[in-house]
C-alpha atoms as a PDB file:
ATOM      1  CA  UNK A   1     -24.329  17.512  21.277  1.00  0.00           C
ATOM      2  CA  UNK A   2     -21.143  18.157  21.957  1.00  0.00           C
ATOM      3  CA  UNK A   3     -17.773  17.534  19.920  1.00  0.00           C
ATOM      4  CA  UNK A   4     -16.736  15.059  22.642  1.00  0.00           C
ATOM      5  CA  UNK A   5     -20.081  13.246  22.803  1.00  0.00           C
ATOM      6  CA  UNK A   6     -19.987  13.153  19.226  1.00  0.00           C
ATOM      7  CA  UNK A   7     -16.178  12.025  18.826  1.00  0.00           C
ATOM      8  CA  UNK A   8     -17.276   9.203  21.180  1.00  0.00           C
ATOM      9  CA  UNK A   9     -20.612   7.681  19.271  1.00  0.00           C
ATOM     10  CA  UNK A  10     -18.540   7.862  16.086  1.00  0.00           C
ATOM     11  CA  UNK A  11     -15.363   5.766  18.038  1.00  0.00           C
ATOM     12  CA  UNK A  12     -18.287   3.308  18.995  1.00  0.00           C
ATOM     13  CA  UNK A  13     -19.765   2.897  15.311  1.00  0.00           C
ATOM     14  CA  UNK A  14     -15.758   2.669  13.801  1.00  0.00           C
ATOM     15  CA  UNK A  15     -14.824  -0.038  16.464  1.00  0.00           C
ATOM     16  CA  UNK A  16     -18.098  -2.457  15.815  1.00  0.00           C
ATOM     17  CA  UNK A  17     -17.786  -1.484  11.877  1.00  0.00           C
ATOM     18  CA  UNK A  18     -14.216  -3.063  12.679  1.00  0.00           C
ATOM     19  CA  UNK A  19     -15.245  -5.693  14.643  1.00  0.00           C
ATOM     20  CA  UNK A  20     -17.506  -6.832  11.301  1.00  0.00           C
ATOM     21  CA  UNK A  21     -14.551  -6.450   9.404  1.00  0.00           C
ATOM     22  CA  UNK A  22     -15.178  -3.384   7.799  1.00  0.00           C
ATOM     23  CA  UNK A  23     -13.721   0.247   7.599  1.00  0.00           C
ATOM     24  CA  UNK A  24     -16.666   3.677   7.620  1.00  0.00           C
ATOM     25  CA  UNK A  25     -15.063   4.433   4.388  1.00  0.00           C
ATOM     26  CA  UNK A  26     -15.409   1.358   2.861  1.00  0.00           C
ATOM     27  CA  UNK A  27     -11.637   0.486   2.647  1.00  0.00           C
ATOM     28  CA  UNK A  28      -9.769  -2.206   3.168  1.00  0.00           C
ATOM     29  CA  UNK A  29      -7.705  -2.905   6.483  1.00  0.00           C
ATOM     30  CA  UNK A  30      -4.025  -2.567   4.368  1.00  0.00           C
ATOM     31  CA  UNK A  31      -5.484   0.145   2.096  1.00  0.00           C
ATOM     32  CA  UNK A  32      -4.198   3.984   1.874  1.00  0.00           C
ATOM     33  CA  UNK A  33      -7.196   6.714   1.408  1.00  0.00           C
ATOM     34  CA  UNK A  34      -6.457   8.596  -2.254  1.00  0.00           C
ATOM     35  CA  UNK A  35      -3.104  10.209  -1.746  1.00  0.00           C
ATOM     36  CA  UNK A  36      -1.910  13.724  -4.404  1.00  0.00           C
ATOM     37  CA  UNK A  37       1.182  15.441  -4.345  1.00  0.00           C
ATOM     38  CA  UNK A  38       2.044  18.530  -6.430  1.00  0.00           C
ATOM     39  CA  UNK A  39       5.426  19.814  -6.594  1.00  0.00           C
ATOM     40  CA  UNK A  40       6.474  23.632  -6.956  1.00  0.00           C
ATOM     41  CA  UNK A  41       3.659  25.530  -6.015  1.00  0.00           C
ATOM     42  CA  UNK A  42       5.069  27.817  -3.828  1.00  0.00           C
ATOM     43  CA  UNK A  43       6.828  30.586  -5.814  1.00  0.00           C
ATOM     44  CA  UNK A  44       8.787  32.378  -3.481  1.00  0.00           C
ATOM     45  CA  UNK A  45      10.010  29.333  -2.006  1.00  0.00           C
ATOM     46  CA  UNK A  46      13.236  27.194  -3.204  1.00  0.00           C
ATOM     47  CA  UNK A  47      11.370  23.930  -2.890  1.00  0.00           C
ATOM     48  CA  UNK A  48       7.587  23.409  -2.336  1.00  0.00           C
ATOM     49  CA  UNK A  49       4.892  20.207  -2.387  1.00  0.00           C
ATOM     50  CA  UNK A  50       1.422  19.899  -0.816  1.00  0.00           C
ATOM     51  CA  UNK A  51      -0.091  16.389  -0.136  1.00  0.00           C
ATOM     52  CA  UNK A  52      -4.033  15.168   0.237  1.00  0.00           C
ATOM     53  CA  UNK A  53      -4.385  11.667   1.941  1.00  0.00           C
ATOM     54  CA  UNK A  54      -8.302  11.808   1.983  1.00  0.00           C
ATOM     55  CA  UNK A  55      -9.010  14.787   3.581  1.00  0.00           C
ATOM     56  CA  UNK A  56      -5.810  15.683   5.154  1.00  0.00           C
ATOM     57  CA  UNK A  57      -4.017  18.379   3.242  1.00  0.00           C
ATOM     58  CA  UNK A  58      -0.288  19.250   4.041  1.00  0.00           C
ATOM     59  CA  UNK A  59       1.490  21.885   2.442  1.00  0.00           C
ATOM     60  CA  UNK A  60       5.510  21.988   3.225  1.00  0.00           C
ATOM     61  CA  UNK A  61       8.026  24.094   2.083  1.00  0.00           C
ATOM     62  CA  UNK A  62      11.636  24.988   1.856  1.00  0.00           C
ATOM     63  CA  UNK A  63      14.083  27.722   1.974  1.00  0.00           C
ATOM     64  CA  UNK A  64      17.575  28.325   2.322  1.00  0.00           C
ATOM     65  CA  UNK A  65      19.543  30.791   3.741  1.00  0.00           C
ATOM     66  CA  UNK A  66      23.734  30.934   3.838  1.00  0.00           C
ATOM     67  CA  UNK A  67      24.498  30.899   8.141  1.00  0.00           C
ATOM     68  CA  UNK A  68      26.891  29.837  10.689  1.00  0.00           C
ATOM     69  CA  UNK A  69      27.417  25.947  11.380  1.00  0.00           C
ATOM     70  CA  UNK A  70      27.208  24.815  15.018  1.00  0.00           C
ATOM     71  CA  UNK A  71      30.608  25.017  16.492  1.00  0.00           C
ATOM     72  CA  UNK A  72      30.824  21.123  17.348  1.00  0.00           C
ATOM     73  CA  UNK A  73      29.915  20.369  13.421  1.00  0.00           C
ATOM     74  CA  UNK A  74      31.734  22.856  11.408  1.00  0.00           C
ATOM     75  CA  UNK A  75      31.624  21.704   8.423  1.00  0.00           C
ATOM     76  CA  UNK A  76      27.873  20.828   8.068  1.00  0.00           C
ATOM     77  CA  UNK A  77      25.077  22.380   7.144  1.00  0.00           C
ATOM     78  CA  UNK A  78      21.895  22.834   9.285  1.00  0.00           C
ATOM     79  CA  UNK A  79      17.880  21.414   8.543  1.00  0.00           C
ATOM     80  CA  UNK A  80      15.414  22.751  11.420  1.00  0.00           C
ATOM     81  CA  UNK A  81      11.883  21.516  10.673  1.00  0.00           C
ATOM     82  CA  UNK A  82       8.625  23.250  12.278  1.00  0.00           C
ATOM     83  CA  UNK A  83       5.221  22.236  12.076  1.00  0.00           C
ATOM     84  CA  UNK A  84       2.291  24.408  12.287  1.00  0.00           C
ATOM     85  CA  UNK A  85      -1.568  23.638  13.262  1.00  0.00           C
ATOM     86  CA  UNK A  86      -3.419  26.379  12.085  1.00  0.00           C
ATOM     87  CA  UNK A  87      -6.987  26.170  14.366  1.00  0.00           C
ATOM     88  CA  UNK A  88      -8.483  26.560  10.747  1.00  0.00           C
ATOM     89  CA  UNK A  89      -7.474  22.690   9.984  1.00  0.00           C
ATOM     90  CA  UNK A  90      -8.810  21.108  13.372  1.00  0.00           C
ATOM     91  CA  UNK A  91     -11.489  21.825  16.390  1.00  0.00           C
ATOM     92  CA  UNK A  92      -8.355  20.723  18.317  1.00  0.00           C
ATOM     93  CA  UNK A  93      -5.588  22.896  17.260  1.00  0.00           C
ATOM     94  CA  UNK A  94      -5.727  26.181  18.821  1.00  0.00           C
ATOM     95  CA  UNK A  95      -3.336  29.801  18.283  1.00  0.00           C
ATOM     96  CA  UNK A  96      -0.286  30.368  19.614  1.00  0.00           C
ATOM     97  CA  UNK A  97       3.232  29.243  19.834  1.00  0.00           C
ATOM     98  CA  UNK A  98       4.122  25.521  18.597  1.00  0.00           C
ATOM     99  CA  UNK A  99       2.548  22.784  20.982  1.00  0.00           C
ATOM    100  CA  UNK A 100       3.181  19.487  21.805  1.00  0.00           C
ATOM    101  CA  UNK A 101       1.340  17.993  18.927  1.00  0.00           C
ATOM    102  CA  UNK A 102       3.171  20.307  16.454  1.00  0.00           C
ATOM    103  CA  UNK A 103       6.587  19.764  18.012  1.00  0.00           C
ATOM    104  CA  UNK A 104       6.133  15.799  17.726  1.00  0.00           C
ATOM    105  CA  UNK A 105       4.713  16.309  14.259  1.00  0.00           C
ATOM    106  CA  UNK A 106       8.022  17.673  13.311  1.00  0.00           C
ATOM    107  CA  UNK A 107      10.438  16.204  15.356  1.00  0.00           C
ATOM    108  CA  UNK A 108       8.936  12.763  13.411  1.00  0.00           C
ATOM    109  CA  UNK A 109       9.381  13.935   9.824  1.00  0.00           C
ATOM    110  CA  UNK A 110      13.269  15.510  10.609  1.00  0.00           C
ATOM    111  CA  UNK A 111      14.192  12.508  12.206  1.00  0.00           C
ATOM    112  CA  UNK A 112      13.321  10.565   8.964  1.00  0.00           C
ATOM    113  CA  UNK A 113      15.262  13.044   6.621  1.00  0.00           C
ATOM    114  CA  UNK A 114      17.986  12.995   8.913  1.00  0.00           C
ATOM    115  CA  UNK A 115      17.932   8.945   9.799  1.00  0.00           C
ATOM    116  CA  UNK A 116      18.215   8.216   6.133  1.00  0.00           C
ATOM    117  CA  UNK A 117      20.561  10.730   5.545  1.00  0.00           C
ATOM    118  CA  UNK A 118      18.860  11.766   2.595  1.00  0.00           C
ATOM    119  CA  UNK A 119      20.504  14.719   2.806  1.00  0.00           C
ATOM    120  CA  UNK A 120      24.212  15.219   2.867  1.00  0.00           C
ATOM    121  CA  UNK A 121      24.587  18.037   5.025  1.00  0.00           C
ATOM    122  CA  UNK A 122      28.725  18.063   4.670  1.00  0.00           C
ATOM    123  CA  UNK A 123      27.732  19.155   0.947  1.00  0.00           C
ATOM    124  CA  UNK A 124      25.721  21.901   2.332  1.00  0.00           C
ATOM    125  CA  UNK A 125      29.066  23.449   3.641  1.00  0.00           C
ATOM    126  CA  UNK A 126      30.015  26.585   1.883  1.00  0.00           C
ATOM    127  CA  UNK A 127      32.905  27.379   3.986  1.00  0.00           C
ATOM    128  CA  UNK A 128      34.043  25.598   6.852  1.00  0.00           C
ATOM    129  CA  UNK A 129      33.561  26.945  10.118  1.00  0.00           C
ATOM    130  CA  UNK A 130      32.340  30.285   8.585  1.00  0.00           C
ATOM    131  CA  UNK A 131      29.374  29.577   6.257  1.00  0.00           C
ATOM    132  CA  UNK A 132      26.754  27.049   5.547  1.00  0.00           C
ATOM    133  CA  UNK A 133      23.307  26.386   4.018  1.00  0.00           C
ATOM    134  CA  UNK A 134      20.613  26.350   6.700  1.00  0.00           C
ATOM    135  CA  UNK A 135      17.456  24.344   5.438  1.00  0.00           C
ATOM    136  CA  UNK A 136      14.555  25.477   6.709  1.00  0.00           C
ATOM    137  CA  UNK A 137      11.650  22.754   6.580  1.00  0.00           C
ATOM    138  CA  UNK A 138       7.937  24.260   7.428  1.00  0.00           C
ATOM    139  CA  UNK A 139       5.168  22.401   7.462  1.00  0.00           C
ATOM    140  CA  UNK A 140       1.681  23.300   7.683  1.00  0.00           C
ATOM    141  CA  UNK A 141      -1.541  21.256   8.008  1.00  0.00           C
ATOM    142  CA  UNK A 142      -4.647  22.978   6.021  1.00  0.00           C
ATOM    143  CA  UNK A 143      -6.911  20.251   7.146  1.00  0.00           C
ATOM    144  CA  UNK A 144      -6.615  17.534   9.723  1.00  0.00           C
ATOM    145  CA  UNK A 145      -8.088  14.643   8.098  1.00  0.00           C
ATOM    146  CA  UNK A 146      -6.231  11.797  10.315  1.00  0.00           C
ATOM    147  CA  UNK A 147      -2.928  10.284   9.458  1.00  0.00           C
ATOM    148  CA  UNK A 148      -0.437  14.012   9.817  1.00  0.00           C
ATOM    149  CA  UNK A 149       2.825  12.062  10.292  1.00  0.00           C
ATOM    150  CA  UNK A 150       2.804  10.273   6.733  1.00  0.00           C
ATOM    151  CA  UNK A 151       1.122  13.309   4.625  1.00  0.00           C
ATOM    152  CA  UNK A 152       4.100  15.463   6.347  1.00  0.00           C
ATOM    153  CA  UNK A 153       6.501  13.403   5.607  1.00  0.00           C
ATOM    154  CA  UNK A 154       5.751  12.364   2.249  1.00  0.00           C
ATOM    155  CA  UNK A 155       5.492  16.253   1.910  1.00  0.00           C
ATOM    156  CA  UNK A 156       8.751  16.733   3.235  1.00  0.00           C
ATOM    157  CA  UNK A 157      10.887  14.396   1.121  1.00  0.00           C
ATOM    158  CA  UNK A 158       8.612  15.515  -2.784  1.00  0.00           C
ATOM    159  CA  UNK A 159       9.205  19.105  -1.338  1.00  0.00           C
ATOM    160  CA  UNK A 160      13.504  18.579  -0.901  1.00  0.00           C
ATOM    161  CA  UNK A 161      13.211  16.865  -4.294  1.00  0.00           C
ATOM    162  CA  UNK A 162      12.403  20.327  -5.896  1.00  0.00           C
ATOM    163  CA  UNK A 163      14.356  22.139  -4.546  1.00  0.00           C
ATOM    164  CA  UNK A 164      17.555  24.709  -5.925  1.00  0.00           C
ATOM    165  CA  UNK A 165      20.084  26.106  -3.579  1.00  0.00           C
ATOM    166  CA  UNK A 166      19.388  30.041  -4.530  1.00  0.00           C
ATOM    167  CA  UNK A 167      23.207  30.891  -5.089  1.00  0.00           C
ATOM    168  CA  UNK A 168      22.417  34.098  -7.755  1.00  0.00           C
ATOM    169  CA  UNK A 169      20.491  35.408  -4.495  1.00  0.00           C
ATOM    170  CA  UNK A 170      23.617  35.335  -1.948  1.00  0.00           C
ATOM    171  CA  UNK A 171      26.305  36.165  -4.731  1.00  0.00           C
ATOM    172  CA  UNK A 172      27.546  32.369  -4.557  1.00  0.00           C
ATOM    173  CA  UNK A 173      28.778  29.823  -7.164  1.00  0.00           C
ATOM    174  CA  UNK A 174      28.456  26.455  -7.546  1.00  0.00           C
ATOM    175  CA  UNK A 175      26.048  23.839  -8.665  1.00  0.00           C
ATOM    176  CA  UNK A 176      22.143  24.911  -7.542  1.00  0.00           C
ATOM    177  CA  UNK A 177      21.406  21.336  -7.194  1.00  0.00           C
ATOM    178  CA  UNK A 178      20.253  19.730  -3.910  1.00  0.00           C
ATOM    179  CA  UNK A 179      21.297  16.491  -4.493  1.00  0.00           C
ATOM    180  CA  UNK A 180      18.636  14.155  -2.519  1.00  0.00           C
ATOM    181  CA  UNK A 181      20.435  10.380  -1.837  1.00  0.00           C
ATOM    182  CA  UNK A 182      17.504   8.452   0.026  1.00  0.00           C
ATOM    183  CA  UNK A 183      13.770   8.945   0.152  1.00  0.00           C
ATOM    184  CA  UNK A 184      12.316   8.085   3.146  1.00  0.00           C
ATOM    185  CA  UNK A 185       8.452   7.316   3.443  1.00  0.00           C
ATOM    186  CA  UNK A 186       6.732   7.177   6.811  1.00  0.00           C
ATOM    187  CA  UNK A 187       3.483   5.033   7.175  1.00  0.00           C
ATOM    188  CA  UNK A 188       1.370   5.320   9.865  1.00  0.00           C
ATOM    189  CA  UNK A 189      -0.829   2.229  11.138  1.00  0.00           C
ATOM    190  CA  UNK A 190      -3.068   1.501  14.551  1.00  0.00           C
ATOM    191  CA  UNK A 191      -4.315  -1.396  16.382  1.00  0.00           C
ATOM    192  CA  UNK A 192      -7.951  -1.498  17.074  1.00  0.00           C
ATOM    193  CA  UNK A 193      -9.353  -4.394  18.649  1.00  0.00           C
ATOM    194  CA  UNK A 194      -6.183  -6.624  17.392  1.00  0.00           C
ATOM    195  CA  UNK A 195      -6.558  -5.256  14.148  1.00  0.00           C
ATOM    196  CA  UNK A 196      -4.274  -3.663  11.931  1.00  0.00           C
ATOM    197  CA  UNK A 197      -5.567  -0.659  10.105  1.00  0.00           C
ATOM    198  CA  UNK A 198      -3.345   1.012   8.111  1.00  0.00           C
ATOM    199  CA  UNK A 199      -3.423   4.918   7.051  1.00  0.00           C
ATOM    200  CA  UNK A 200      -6.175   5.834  10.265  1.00  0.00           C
ATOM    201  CA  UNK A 201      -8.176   8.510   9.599  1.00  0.00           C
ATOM    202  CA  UNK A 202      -9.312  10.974  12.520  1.00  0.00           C
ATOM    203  CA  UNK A 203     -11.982   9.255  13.655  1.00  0.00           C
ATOM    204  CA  UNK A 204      -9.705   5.621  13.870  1.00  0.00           C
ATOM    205  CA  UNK A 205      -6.920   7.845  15.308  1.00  0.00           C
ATOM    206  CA  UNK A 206      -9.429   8.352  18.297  1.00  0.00           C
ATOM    207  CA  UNK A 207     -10.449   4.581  18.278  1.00  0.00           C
ATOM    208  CA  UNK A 208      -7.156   3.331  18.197  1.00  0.00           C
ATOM    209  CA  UNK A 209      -5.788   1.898  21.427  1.00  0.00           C
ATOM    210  CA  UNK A 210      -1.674   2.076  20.000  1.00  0.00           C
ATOM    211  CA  UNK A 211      -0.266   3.633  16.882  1.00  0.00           C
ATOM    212  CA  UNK A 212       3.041   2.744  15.071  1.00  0.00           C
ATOM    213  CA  UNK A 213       4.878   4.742  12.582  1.00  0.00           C
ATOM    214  CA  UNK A 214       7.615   3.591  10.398  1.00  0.00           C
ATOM    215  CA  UNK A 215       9.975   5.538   8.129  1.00  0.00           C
ATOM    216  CA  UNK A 216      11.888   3.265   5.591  1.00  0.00           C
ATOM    217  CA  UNK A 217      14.612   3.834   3.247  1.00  0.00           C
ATOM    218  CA  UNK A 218      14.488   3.038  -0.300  1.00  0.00           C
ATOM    219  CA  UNK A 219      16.868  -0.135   0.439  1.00  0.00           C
ATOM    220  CA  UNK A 220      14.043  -1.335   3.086  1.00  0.00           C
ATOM    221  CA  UNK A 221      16.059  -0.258   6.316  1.00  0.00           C
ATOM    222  CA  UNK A 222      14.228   2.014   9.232  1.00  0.00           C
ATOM    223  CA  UNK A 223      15.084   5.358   9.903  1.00  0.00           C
ATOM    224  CA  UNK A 224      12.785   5.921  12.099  1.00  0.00           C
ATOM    225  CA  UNK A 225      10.058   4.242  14.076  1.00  0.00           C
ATOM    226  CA  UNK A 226       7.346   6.055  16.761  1.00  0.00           C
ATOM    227  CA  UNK A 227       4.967   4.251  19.240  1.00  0.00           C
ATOM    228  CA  UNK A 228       2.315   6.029  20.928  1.00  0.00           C
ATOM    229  CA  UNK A 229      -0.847   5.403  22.541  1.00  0.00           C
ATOM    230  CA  UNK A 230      -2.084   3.747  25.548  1.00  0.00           C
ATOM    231  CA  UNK A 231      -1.776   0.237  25.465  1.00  0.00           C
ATOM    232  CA  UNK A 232       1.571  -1.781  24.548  1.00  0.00           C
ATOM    233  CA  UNK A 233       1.800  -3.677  21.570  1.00  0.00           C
ATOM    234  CA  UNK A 234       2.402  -7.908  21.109  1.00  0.00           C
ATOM    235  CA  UNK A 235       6.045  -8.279  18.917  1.00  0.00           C
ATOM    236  CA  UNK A 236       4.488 -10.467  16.617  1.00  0.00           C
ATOM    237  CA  UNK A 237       1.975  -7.311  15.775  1.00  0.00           C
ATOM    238  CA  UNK A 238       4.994  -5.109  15.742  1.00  0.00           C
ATOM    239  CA  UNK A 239       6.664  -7.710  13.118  1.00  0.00           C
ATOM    240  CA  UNK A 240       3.750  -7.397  11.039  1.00  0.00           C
ATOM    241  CA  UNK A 241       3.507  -4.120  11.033  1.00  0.00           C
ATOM    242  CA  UNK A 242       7.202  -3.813   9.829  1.00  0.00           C
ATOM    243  CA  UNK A 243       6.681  -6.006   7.338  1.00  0.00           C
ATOM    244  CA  UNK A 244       3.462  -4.375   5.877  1.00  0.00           C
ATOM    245  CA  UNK A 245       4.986  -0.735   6.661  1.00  0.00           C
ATOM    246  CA  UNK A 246       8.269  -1.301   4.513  1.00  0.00           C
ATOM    247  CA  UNK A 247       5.930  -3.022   1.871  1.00  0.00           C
ATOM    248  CA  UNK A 248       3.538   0.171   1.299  1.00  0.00           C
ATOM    249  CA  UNK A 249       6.390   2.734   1.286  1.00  0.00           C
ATOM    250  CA  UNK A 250       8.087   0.737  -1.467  1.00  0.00           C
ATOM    251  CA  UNK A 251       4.698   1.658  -3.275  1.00  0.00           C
ATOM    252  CA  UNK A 252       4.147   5.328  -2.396  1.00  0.00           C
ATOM    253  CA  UNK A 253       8.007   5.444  -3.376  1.00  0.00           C
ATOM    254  CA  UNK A 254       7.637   3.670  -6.523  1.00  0.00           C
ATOM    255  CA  UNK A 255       4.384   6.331  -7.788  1.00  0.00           C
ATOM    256  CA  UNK A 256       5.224   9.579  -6.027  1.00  0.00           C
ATOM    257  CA  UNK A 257       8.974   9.881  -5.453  1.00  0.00           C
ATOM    258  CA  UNK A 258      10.611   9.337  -8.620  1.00  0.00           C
ATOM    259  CA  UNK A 259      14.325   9.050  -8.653  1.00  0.00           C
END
């Protein structure tokens, strides 16, 4: 039988399981699979984390190199994020240069570092016009157990919170702090059937008809929000899934990203 076939008989058993009011995993509708995150375990890196949700496993890290600033923002520094989908992780990913899927994957997470503005690039200047810090953000999925965006993310932001500016290396002064001001958390919820599910795994990614990711702030205002999928959503389901969204990353926040 083919992966296809097979992705299709397990969408059919998820939907009725639904449809009974149950989840294959035995979770709740509003629940969040097990979530980890360890800090510093990259050695050669000035920043590090890797987060499990389930079975997805995310490791992200950071480095920081002195550069030019882009001639419209001289006195700023610079954050590029990339994403990569090692075919190791997921029948679906595949070798080769960043895709789609990756390039989404990251443009997500950057847009909810830099919509909080939990960074302050203008302290990353080291000179203006001549010198700044670039930050470079890489992500990489070790296994694709559903639910990428939030694991990223929440990768992302524990990952920044470790991290020293390597002055000794570059023969600069200064504090080696990078001071973080906001902590964004994305969570990640689809409508199957008119239900909300929060935290899909793969399988319920596949099921789901619409998806909906939030990033919030830690004062409970969006930086960032993504729709995809097929079908449109209702705004009273959009309401509610603001409402829960904002709700569950005041509780990651609260356990994983300690001020």
């Amino acid at each position: 039988m083919g992966l296809e076939i097979m992705d299709d008989v397990r969408k059919d058993y998820v939907r009725n399981m639904i449809a009974e009011g149950s989840r294959e995993d035995g979770r709740d509708f509003r629940e969040y699979r097990e979530i980890s995150v360890e800090r510093a375990i990259i050695e050669n890196a000035e920043g590090s984390a890797r987060v499990k949700i389930g079975t997805t496993d995310v490791l992200v890290g950071v480095k920081l190199e002195p550069g030019e600033p882009f001639p419209d923002t001289p006195g700023e520094g610079v954050i590029i994020t990339n994403a990569e989908l090692v075919p190791l992780a997921s029948p679906e990913f595949e070798s080769g240069p960043p895709n789609e899927n990756s390039i989404q994957l990251a443009r997500v997470v950057d847009r909810g570092i830099r919509g909080s503005e939990a960074i302050n690039i203008e302290k990353l200047c080291i000179e203006e016009g001549e010198k700044v810090w670039i930050v470079f953000l890489d992500i990489h999925v070790l296994d694709n157990g559903g639910n990428l965006v939030d694991a990223a993310a929440l990768g992302a932001i524990a990952a920044l919170q470790n991290t020293r500016l390597p002055n000794e290396r570059y023969n600069l002064t200064g504090d080696d702090t990078l001071l973080i001001e906001d902590t964004p958390v994305a969570v990640t919820m689809v409508e199957i059937d008119g239900n909300i599910l929060l935290d899909p795994d793969y399988i319920e990614e596949k099921a789901a008809t619409s998806r909906l990711t939030l990033i919030s702030n830690a004062d409970s205002t969006v930086s960032g929000i993504q729709k995809s999928g097929s079908d449109g959503m209702k705004e009273e389901v959009i309401l509610e899934m603001l409402e829960i969204g904002i709700e569950k990353a005041g509780e990651i926040r609260e356990k994983f990203l300690p001020a």
